[in-house]
Protein backbone atom coordinates (compact mmCIF):
# COMPACT_ATOMS: atom_id res chain seq x y z
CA UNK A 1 -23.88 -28.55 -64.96
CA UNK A 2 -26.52 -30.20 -67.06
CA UNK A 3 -25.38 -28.14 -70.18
CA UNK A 4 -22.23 -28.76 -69.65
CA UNK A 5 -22.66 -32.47 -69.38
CA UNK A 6 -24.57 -32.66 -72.35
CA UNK A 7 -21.80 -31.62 -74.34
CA UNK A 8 -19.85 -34.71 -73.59
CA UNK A 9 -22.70 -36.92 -75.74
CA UNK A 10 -22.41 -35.28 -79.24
CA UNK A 11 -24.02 -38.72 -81.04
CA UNK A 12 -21.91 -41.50 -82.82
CA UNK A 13 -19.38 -40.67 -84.86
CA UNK A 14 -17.49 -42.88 -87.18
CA UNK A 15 -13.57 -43.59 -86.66
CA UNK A 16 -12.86 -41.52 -89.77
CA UNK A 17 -14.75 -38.59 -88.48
CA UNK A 18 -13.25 -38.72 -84.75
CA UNK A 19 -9.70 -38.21 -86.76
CA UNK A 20 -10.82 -35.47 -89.17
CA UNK A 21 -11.85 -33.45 -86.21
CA UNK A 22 -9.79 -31.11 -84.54
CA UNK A 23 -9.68 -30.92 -80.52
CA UNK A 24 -10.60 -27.65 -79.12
CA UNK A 25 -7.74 -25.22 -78.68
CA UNK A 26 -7.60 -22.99 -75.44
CA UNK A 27 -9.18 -19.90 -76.53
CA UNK A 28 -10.47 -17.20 -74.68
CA UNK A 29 -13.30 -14.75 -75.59
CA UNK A 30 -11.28 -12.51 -76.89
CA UNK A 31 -10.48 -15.25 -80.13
CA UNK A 32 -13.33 -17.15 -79.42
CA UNK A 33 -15.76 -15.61 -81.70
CA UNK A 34 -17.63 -14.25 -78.29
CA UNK A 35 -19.21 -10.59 -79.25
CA UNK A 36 -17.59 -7.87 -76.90
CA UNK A 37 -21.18 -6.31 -75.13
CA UNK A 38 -20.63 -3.34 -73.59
CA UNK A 39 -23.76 -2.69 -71.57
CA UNK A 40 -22.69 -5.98 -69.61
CA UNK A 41 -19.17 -4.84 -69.24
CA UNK A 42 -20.52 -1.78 -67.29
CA UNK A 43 -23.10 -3.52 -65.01
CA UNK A 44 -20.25 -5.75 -63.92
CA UNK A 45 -17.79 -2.45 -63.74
CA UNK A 46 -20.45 -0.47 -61.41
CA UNK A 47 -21.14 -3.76 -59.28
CA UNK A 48 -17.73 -4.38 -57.88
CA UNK A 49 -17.09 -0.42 -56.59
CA UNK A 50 -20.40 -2.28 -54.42
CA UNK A 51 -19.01 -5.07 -53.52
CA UNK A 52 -16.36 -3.09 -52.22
CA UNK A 53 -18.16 -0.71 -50.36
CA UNK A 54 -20.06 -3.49 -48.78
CA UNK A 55 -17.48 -4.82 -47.25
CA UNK A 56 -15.83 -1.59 -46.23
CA UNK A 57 -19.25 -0.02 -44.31
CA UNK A 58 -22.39 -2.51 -45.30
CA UNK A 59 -25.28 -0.01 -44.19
CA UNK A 60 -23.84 2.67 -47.12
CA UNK A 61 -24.24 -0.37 -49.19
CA UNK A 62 -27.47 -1.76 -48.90
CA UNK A 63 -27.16 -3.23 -52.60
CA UNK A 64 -24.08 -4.78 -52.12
CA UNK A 65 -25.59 -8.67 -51.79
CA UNK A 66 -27.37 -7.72 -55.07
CA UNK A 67 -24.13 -6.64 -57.08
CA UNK A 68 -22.60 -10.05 -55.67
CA UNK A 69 -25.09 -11.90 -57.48
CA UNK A 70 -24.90 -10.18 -60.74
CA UNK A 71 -21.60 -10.82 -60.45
CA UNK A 72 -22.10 -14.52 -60.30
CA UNK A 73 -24.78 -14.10 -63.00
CA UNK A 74 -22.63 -12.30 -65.58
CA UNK A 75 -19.66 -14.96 -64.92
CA UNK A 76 -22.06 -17.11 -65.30
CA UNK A 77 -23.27 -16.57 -68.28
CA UNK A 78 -19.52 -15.35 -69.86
CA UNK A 79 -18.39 -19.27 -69.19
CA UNK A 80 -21.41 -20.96 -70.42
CA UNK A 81 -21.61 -18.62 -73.52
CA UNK A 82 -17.79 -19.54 -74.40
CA UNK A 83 -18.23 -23.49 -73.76
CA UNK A 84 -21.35 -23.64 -76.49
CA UNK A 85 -19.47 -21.78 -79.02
CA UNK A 86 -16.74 -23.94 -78.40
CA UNK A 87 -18.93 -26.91 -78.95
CA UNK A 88 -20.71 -25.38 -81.88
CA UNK A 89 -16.94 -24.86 -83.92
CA UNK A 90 -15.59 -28.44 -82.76
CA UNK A 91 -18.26 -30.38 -81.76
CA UNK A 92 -16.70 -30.85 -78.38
CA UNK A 93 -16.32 -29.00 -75.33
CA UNK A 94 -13.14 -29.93 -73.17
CA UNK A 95 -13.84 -29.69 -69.48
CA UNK A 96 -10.79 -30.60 -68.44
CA UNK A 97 -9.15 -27.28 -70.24
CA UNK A 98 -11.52 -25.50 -69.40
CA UNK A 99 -10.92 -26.15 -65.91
CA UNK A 100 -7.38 -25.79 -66.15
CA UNK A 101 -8.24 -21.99 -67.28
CA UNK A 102 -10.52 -21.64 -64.77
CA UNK A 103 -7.66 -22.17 -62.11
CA UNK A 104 -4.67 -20.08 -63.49
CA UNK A 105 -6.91 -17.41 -63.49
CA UNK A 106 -8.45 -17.58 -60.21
CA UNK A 107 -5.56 -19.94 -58.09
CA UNK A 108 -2.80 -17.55 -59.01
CA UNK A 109 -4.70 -14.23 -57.63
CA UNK A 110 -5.03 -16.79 -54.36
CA UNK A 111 -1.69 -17.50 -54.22
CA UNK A 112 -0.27 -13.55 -54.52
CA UNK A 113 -3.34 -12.91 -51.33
CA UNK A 114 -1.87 -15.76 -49.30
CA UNK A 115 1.70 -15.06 -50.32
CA UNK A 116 1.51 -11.47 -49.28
CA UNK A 117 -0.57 -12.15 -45.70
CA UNK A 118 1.85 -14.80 -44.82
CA UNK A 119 4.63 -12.20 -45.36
CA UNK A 120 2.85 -9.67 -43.54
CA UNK A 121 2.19 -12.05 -40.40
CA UNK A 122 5.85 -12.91 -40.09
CA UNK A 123 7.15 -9.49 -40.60
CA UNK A 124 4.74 -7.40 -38.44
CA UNK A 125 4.96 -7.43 -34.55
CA UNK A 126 1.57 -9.37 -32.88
CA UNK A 127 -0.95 -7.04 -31.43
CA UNK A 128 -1.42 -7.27 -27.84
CA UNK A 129 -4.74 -8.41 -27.42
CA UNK A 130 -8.00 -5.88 -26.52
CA UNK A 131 -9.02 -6.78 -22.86
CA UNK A 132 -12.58 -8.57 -23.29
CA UNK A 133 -14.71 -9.45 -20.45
CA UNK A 134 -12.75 -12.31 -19.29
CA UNK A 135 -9.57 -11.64 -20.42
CA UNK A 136 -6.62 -13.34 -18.01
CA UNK A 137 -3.80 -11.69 -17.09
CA UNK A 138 -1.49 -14.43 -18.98
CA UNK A 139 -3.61 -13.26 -22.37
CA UNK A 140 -0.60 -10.38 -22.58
CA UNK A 141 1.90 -11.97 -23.92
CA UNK A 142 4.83 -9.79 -25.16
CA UNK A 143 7.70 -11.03 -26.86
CA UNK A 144 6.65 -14.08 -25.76
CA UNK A 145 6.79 -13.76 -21.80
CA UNK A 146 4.10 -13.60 -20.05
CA UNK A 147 3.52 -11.31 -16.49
CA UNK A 148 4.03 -13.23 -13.45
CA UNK A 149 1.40 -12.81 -10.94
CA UNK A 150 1.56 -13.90 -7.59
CA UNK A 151 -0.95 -14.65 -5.03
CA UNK A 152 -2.60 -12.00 -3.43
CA UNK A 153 -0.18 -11.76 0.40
CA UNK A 154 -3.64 -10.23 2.15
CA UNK A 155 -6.64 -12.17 1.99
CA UNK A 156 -9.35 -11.54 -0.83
CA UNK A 157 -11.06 -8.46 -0.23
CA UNK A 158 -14.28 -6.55 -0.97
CA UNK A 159 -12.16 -4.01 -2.58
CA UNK A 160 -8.77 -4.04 -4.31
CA UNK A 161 -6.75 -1.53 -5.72
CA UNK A 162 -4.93 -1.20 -9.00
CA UNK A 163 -2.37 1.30 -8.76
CA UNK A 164 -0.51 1.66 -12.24
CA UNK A 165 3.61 2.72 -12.27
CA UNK A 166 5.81 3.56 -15.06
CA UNK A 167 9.38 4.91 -14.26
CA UNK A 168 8.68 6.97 -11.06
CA UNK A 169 8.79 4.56 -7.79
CA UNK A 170 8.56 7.82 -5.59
CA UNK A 171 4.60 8.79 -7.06
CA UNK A 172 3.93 5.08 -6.49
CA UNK A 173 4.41 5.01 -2.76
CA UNK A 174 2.74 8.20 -2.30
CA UNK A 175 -0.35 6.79 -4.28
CA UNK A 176 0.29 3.95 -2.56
CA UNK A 177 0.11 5.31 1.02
CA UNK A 178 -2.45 7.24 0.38
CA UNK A 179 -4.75 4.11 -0.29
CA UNK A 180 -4.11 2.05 2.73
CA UNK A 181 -4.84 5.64 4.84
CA UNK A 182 -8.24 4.69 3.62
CA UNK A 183 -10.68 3.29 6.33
CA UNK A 184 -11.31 0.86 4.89
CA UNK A 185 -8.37 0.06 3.24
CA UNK A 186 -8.02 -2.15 0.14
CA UNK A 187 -6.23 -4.96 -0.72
CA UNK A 188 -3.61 -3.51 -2.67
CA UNK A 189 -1.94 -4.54 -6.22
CA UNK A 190 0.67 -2.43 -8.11
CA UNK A 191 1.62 -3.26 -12.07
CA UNK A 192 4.50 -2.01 -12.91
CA UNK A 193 4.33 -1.22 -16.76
CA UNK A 194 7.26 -2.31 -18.13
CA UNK A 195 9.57 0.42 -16.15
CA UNK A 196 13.72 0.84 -16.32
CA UNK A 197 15.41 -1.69 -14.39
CA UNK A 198 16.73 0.49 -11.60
CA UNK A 199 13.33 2.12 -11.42
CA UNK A 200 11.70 -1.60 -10.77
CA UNK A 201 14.39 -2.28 -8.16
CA UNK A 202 13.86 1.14 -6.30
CA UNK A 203 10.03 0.11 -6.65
CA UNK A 204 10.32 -3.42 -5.32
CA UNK A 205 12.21 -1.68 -2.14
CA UNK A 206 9.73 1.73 -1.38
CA UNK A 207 6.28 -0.73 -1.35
CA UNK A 208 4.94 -1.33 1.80
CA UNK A 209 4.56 -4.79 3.16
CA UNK A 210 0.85 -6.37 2.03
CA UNK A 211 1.17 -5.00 -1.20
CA UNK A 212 1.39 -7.21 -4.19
CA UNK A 213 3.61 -6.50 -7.66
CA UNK A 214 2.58 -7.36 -11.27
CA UNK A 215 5.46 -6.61 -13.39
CA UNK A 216 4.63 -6.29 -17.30
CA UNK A 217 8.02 -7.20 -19.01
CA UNK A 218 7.37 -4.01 -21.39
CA UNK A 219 5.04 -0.79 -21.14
CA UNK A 220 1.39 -1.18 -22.65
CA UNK A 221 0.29 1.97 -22.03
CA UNK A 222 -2.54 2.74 -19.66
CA UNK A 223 -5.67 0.46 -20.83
CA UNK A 224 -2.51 -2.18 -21.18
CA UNK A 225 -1.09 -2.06 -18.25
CA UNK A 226 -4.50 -1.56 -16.33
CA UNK A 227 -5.64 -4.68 -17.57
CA UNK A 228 -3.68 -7.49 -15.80
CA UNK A 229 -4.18 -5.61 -12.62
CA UNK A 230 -8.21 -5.42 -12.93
CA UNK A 231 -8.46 -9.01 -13.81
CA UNK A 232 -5.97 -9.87 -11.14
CA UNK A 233 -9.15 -8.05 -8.79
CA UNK A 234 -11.28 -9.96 -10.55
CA UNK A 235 -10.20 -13.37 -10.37
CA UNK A 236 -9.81 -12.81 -6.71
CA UNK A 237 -13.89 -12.34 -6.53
CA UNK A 238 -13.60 -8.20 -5.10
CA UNK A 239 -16.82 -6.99 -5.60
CA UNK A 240 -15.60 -3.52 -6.25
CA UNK A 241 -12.42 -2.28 -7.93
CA UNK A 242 -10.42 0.91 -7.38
CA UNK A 243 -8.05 2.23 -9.91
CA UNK A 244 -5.55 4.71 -9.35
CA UNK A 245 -2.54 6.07 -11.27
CA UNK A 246 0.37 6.72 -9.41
CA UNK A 247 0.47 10.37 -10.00
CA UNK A 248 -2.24 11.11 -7.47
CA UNK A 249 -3.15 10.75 -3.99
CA UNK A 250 -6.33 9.99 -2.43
CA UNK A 251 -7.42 12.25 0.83
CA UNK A 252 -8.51 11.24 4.19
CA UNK A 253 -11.80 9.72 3.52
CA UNK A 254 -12.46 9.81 -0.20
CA UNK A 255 -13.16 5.83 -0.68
CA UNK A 256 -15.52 5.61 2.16
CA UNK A 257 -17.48 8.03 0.42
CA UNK A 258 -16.95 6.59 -2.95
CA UNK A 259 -18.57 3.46 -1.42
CA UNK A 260 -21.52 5.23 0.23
CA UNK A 261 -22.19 6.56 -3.69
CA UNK A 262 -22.50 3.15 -4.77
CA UNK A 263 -24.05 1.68 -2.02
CA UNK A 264 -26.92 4.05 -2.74
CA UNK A 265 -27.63 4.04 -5.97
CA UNK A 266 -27.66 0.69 -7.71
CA UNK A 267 -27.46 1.67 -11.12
CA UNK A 268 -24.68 3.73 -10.70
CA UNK A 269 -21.83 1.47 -12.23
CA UNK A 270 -18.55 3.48 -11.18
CA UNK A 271 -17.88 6.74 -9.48
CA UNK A 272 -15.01 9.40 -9.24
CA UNK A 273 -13.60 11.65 -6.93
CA UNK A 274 -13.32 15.11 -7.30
CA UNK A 275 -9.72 16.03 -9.33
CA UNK A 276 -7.85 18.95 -8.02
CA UNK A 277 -4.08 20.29 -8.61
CA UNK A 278 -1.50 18.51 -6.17
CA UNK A 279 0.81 21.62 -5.92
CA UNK A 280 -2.65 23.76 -5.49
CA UNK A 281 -5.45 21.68 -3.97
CA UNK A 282 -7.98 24.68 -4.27
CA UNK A 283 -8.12 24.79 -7.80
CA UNK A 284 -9.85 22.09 -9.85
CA UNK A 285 -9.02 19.71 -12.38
CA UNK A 286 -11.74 18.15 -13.24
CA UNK A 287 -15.35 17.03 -12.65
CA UNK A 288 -15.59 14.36 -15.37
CA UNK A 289 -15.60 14.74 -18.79
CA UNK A 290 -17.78 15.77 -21.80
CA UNK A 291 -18.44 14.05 -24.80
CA UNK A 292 -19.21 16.04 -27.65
CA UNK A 293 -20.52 14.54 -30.71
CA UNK A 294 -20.26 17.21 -33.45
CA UNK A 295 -17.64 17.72 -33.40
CA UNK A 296 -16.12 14.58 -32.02
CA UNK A 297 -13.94 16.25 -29.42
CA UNK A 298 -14.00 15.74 -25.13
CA UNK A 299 -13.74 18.33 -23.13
CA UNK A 300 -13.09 18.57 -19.21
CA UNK A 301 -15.52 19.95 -16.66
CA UNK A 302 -15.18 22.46 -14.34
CA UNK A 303 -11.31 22.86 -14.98
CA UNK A 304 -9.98 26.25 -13.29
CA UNK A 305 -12.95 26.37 -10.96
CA UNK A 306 -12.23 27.05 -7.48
CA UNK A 307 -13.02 23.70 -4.78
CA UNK A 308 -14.97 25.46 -2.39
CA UNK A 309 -17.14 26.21 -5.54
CA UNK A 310 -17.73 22.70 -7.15
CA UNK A 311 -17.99 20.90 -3.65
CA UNK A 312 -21.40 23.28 -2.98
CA UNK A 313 -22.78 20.71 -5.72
CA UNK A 314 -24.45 17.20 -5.60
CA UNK A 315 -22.44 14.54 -6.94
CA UNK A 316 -22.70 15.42 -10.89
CA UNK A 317 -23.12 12.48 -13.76
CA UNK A 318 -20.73 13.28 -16.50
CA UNK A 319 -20.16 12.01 -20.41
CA UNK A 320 -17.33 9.56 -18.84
CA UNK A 321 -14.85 9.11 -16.43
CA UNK A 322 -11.16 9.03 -16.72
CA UNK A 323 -8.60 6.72 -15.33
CA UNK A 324 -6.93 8.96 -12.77
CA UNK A 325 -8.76 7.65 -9.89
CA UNK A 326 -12.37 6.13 -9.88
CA UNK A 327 -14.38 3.09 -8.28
CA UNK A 328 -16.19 0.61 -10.11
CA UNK A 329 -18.32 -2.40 -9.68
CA UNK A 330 -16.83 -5.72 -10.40
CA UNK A 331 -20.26 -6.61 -12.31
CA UNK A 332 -19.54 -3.36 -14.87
CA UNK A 333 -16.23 -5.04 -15.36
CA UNK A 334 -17.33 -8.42 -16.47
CA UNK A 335 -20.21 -7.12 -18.42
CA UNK A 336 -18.67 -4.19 -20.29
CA UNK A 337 -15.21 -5.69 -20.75
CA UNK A 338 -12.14 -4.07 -19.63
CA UNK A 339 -10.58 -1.01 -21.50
CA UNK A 340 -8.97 -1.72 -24.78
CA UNK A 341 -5.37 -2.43 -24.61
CA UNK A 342 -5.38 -1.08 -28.40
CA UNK A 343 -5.56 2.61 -27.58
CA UNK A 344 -2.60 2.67 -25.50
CA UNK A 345 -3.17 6.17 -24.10
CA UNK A 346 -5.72 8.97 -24.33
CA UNK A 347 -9.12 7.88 -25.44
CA UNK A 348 -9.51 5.01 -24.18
CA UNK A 349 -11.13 6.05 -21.25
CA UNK A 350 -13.77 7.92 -23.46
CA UNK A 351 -14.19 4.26 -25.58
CA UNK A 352 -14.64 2.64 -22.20
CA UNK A 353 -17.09 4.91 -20.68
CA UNK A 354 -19.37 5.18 -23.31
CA UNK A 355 -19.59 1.10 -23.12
CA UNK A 356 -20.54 1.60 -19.74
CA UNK A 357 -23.43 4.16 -20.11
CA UNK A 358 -24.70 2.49 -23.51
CA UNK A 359 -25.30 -0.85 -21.38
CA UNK A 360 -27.46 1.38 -18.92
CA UNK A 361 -25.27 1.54 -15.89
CA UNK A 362 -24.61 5.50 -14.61
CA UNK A 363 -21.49 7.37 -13.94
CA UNK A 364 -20.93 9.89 -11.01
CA UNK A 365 -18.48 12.27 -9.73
CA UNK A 366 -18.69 12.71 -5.94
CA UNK A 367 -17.12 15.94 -5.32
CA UNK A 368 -16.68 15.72 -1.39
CA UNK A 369 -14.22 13.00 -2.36
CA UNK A 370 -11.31 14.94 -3.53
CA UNK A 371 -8.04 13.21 -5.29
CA UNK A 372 -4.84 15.40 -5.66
CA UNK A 373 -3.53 14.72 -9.28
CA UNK A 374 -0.23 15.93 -10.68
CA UNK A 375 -1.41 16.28 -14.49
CA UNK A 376 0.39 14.76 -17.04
CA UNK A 377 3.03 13.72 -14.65
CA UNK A 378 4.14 10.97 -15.81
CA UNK A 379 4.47 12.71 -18.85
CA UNK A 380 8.06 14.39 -19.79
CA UNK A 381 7.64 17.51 -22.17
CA UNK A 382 9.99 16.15 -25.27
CA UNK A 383 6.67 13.81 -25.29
CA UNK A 384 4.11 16.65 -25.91
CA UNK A 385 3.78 16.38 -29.75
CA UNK A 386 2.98 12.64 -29.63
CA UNK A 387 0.80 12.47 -26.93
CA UNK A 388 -1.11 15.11 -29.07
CA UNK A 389 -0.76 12.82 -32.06
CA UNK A 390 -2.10 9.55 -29.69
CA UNK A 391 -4.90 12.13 -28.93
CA UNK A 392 -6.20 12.92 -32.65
CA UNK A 393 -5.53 9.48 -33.89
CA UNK A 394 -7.58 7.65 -31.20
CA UNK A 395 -10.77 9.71 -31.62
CA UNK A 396 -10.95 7.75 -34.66
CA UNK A 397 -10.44 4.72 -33.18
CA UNK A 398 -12.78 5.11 -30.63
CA UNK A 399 -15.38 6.18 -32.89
CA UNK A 400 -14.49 3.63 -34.55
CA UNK A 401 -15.28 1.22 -31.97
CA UNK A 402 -18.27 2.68 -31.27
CA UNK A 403 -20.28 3.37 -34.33
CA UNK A 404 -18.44 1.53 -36.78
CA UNK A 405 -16.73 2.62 -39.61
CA UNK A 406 -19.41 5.09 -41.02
CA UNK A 407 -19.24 6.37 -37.41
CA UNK A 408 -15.56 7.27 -38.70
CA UNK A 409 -16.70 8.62 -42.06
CA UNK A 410 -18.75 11.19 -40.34
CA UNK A 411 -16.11 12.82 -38.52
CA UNK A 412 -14.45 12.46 -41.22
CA UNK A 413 -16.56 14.63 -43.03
CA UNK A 414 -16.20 17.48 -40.03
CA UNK A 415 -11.92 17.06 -40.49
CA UNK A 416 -11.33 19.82 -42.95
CA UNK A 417 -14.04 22.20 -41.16
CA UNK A 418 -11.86 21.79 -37.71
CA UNK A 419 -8.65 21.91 -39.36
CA UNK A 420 -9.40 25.17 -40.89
CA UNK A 421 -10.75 25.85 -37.61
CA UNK A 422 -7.94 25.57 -35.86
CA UNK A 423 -5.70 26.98 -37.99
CA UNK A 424 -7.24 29.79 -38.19
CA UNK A 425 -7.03 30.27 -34.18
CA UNK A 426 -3.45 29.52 -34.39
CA UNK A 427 -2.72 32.16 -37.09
CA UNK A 428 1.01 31.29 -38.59
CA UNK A 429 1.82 28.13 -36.19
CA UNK A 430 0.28 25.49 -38.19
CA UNK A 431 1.80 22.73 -36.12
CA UNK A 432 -1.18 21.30 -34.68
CA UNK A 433 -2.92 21.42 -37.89
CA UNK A 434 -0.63 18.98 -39.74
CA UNK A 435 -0.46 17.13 -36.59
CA UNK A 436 -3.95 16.46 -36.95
CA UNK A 437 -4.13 16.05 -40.79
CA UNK A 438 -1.05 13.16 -40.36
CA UNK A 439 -2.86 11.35 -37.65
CA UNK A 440 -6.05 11.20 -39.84
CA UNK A 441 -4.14 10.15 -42.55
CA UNK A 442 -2.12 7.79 -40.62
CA UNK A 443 -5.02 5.96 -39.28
CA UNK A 444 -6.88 5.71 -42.56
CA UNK A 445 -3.68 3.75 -44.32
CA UNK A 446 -2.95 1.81 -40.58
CA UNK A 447 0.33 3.22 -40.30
CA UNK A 448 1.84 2.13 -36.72
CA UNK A 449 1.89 3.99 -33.81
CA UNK A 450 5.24 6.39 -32.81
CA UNK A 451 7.27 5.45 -29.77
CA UNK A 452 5.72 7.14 -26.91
């Protein structure tokens, strides 16, 4: 600034002199007499590729701060450079052109960013918020309704239940049931995800008395629809919450012993029951899930095993714990956060879990505790290629989440090894493989989600 003011104080000049002199004309460095250097012209062509990359995964970048400021430097010097040969031909520099140039060339980029956001924030649909740790009910807003919820009818309990429905009243008052058998039983709270109108009316009439609705005006997929119903347990101070889709049903006895788990260890933040087949109760489902990191994949335990096998064990600590059926503590809740409405189905349970052991709280499966689960029963079979779609597309999102985005970069490094992989297995059908390859590529350009 003080070169620049100095400018403005050329001396005296006479009257004759101030007319003979021309003003400055608005020349650029192209016509300004300004020597093209290319050296600088590449520093300033490798440091915003840097800038870039800093902003797109800043621990890759560890220079990126430093191409910044030789940015500013060589801009800098570019400006200063063209106002003293200005002054040097006229004897004058003209701020006030100058800044005029300054803001067509920078206001106008400006304008197209703001232009095109605005655009973008009209014409896209608003995301339904991520459930945080204190996330209300009311914070799902859709189309601009919000979920009613009413007062619990039963008085605040120790334990409450979240049983989620979509579309199939008949699994909810078997899941239903099955959680008042349980001595003790919960209080009791059923969201209904955004289910066909006749379907809500058939639910309204099958629940039992006690049992309190919270109807989402459109289906938000599991984390979602879970959400409204585990904040609805927490606002109502229960220090331990039991979730439970409606295509399962608890046995005789499961929750007291889900209870006894956490009574006695108190670092063990939730717990599950053991999974079996509801049309075959001796065969297992599941024993929690794995987590493998390379590559990024889950994987169930002890699926196909026979019960009398897996119930010989002790209760077992797995990678995470799916939303089927499990108990948690209240305190995990509020610490962790809830599960993120953003993954809509598969993976978010993975996401979730891994929160949970990464803030040093434990996860169990108790196998004496058995849940009967129809799997995938709530899922029709015209819906098999997008669920498998949800499935490869959230892995990155939840790795994502996790590790950030060069979390993401490494698996996607491992993408063409698996996809080779796979199609290989598969021999001729290649459907999975280009399912896989489009969710990748979906997620990397943030292409929206398919209907599911």
């Amino acid at each position: 600034m003080t070169l620049i003011a100095a400018t403005r104080a050329p001396g005296p000049r006479t009257p004759a002199a101030q007319h003979q002199q021309p003003s400055p004309p608005r020349t650029s460095w192209r016509d300004s007499g300004l020597a093209y250097l290319a050296p600088l012209d590449g520093m300033r062509g490798l440091a915003v590729p840097l800038v870039f990359g800093g902003h797109f995964a800043a621990t890759w970048f560890p220079g990126a701060l430093f191409a910044l400021d030789v940015l500013f430097v060589l801009s800098g010097y570019f400006v200063t450079r063209l106002l003293l040969l200005e002054h040097e031909r006229y004897g004058a520099s003209d701020l006030h052109v100058f800044y005029v140039r300054r803001a067509l060339r920078v206001l106008s980029a400006l304008f197209v960013v703001v232009a095109v956001l605005t655009f973008l924030a009209v014409l896209l649909p608003p995301r339904v918020p991520s459930a945080g740790p204190l996330v209300s009910a009311t914070c799902y807003r859709v189309r601009g309704r919000l979920p009613r919820v009413p007062p619990f009818a039963s008085a605040s309990s120790d334990c409450v239940a979240v049983v989620l429905n979509y579309d199939n009243a008949g699994f909810t008052q078997v899941a239903v049931r099955a959680v008042l058998g349980q001595d003790p039983a919960p209080a009791v709270v059923v969201v209904d995800n955004g289910s066909r109108t006749h379907e809500r009316a058939l639910l309204r009439a099958v629940l039992p008395d006690g049992v309190d609705l919270l109807e989402l005006p459109e289906n938000l997929g599991v984390p979602g629809g879970l959400g409204p119903g585990l904040q609805r347990a927490l606002d109502a101070r229960a220090d331990r919450v039991l979730i439970v889709l409606n295509d399962t049903a608890l046995e005789p006895g499961a929750l007291a012993l889900l209870h006894r788990c956490l009574d006695d260890d108190p670092r063990l933040g939730a717990v599950a029951p053991l999974q079996v087949r509801y049309d075959d109760p001796e065969v297992v489902v599941t024993t929690g899930s794995r987590l493998h990191r390379a590559p990024w994949l889950v994987s169930a335990r002890d699926s196909g095993r026979q019960r009398e096998q897996v119930q010989r064990k002790s209760p077992v600590e797995p990678d995470y714990l799916d939303f089927t059926c499990l108990l948690v503590r209240s305190q995990v809740l509020r610490q962790v956060g809830l599960p993120r409405a953003e993954f809509r189905f598969y993976w978010d349970d993975a996401e979730w879990g891994t929160r949970v052991r990464r803030a040093g709280w434990r996860l169990a499966v108790e196998p004496r505790a058995v849940v009967r689960h129809r799997v995938s029963g709530t899922l029709s079979a015209d819906k098999g290629s997008t669920a498998t779609y949800y499935q490869y597309r959230n892995r990155l999102l939840a790795k994502r989440r996790l590790d950030g985005r060069a979390g993401v970069a490494r698996v996607l490094a491992q993408e063409p090894v698996l996809l080779l992989a796979r199609a290989l297995a598969r021999g001729s059908d290649g459907g999975g493989t280009r399912l896989q390859a489009r969710a990748a590529w979906d997620y990397l350009r943030r292409a929206p989600y398919p209907p599911m």
